[in-house]
N, C-alpha and C. Protein backbone atom coordinates (compact mmCIF):
# COMPACT_ATOMS: atom_id res chain seq x y z
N UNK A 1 106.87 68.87 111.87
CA UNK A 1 107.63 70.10 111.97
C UNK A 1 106.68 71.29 111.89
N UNK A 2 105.49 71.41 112.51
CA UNK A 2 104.11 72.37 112.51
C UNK A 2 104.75 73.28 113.99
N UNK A 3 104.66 74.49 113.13
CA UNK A 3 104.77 75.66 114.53
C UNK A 3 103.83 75.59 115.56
N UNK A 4 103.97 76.24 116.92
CA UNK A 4 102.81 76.46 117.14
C UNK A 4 101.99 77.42 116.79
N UNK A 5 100.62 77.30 116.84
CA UNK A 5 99.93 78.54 116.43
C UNK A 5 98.98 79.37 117.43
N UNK A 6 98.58 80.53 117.54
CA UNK A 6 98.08 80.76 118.41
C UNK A 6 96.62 82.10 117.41
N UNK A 7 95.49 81.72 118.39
CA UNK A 7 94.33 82.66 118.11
C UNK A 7 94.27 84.04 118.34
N UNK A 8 94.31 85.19 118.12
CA UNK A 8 93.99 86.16 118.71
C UNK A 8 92.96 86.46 118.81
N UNK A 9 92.51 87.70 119.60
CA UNK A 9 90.99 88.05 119.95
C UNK A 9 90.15 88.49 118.45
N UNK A 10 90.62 88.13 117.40
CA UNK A 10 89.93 88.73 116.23
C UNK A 10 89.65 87.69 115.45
N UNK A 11 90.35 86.44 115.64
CA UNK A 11 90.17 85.17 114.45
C UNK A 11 91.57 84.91 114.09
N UNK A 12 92.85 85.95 113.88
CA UNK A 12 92.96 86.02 113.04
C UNK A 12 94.60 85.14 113.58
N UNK A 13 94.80 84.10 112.79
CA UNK A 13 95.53 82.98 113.18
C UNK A 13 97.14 83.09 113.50
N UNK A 14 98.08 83.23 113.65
CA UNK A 14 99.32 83.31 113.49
C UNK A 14 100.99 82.74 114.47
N UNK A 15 101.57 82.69 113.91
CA UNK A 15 102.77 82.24 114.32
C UNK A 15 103.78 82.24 115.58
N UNK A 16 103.55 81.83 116.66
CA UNK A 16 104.18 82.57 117.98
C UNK A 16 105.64 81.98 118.09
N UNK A 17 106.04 80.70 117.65
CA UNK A 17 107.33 80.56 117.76
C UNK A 17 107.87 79.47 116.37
N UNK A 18 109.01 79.63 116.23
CA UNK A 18 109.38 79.00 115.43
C UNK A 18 110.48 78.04 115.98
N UNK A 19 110.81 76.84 115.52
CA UNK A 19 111.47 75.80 116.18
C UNK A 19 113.53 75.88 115.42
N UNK A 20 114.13 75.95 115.60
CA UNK A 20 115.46 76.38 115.51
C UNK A 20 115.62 75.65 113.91
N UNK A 21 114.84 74.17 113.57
CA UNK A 21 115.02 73.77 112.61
C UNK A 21 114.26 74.63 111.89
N UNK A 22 113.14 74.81 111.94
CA UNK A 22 112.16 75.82 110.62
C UNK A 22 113.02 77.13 110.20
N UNK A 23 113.69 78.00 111.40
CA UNK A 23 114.31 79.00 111.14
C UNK A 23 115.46 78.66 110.19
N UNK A 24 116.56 77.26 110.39
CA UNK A 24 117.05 77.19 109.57
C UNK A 24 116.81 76.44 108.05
N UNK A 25 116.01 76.39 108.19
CA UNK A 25 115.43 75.73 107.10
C UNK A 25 114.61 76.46 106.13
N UNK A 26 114.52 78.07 106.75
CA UNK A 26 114.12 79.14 105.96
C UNK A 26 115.19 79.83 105.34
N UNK A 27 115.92 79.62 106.42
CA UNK A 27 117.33 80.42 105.67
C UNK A 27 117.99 79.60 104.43
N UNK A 28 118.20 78.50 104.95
CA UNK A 28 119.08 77.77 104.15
C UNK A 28 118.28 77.52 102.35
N UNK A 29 116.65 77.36 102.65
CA UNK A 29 115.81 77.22 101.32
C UNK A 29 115.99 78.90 100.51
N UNK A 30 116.58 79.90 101.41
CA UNK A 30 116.69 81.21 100.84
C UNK A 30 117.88 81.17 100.28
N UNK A 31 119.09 81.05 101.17
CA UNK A 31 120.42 80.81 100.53
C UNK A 31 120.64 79.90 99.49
N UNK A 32 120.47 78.83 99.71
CA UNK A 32 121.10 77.60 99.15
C UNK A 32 119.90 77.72 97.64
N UNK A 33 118.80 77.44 97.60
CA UNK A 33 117.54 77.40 96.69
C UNK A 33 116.96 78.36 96.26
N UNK A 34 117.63 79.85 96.43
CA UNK A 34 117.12 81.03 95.78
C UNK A 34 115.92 80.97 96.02
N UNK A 35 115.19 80.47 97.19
CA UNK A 35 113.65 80.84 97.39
C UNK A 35 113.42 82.11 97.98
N UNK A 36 112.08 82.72 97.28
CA UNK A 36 111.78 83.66 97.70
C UNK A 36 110.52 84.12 98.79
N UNK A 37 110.51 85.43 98.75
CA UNK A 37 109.02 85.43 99.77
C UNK A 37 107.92 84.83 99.97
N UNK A 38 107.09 85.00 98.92
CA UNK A 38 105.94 84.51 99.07
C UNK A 38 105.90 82.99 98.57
N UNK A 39 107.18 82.32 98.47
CA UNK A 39 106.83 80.81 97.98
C UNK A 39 107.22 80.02 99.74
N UNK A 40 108.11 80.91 100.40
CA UNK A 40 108.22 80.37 101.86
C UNK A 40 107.25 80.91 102.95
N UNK A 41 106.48 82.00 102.35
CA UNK A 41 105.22 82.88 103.32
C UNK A 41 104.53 81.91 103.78
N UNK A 42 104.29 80.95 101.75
CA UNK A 42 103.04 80.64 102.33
C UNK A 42 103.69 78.84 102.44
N UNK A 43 104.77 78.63 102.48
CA UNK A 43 105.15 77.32 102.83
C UNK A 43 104.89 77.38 104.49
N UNK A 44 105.56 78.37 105.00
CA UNK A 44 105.55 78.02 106.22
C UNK A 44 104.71 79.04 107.40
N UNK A 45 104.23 80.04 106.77
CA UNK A 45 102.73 80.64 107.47
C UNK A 45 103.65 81.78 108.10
N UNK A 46 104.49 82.38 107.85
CA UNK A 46 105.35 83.81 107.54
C UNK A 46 105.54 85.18 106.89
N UNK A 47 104.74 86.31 107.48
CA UNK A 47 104.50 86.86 106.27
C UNK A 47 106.49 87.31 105.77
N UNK A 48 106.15 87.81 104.67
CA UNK A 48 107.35 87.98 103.92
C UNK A 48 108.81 89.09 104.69
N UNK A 49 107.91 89.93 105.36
CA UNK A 49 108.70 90.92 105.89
C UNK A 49 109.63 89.58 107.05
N UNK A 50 108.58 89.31 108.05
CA UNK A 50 109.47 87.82 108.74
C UNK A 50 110.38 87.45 108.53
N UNK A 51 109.94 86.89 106.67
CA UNK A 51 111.18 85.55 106.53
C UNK A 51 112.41 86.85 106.05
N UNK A 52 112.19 87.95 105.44
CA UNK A 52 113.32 88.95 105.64
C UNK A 52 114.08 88.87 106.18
N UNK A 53 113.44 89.42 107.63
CA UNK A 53 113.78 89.71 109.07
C UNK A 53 115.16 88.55 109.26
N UNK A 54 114.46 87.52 109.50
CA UNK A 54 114.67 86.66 110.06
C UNK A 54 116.21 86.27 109.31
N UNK A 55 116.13 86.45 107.81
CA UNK A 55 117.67 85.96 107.03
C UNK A 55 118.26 86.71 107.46
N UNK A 56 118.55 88.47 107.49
CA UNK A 56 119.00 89.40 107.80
C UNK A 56 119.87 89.20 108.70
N UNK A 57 118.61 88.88 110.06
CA UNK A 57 119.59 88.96 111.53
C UNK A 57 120.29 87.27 111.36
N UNK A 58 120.38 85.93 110.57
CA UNK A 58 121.14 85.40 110.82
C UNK A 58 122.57 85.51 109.99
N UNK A 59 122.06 86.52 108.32
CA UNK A 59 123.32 86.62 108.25
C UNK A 59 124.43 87.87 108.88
N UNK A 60 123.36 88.65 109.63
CA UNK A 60 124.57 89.26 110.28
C UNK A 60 125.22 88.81 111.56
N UNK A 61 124.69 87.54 112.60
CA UNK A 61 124.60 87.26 113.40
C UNK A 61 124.48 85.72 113.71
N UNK A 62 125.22 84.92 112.38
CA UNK A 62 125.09 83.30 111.90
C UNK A 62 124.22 82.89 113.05
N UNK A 63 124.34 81.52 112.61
CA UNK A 63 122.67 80.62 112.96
C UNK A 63 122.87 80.74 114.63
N UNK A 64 123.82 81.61 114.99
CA UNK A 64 123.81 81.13 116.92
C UNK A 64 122.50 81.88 117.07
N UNK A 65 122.01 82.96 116.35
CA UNK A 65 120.61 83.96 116.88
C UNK A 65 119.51 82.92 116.60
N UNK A 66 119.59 81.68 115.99
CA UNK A 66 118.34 80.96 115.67
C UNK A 66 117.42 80.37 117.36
N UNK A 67 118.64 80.64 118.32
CA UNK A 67 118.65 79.89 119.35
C UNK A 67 117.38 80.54 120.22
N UNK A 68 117.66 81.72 119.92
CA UNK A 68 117.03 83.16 121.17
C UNK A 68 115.46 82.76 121.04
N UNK A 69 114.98 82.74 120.07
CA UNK A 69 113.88 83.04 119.74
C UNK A 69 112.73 82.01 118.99
């Protein structure tokens, strides 16, 4: 369940897509397990604002937005 990752022109490593299960599986370890930022940042290579982001728009917009992106 490894994202893909991609290089940029600087080194500097990061996250280009996430797979519909990881997204819910961020949410649900947020909802369900009171996990927080930096214990899912660095579980799943997200900075914190992300995994924010990312609960935000599914709870305003349930898991159908997991699909888009």
């Amino acid at each position: 369940m490894t994202p893909e990752i991609s290089v940029l022109i600087s080194g500097v490593i990061f996250m280009t897509k996430y797979t519909k299960e990881i997204k819910l599986a961020i949410y649900h370890e947020w909802v369900d397990d009171h996990r927080r930022g930096t214990y899912l940042s660095r579980k799943y290579g997200m900075g914190r604002g992300g995994i924010q982001y990312l609960v935000d728009l599914i709870q305003k917009h349930n898991t159908s937005i997991t699909t888009t992106t």
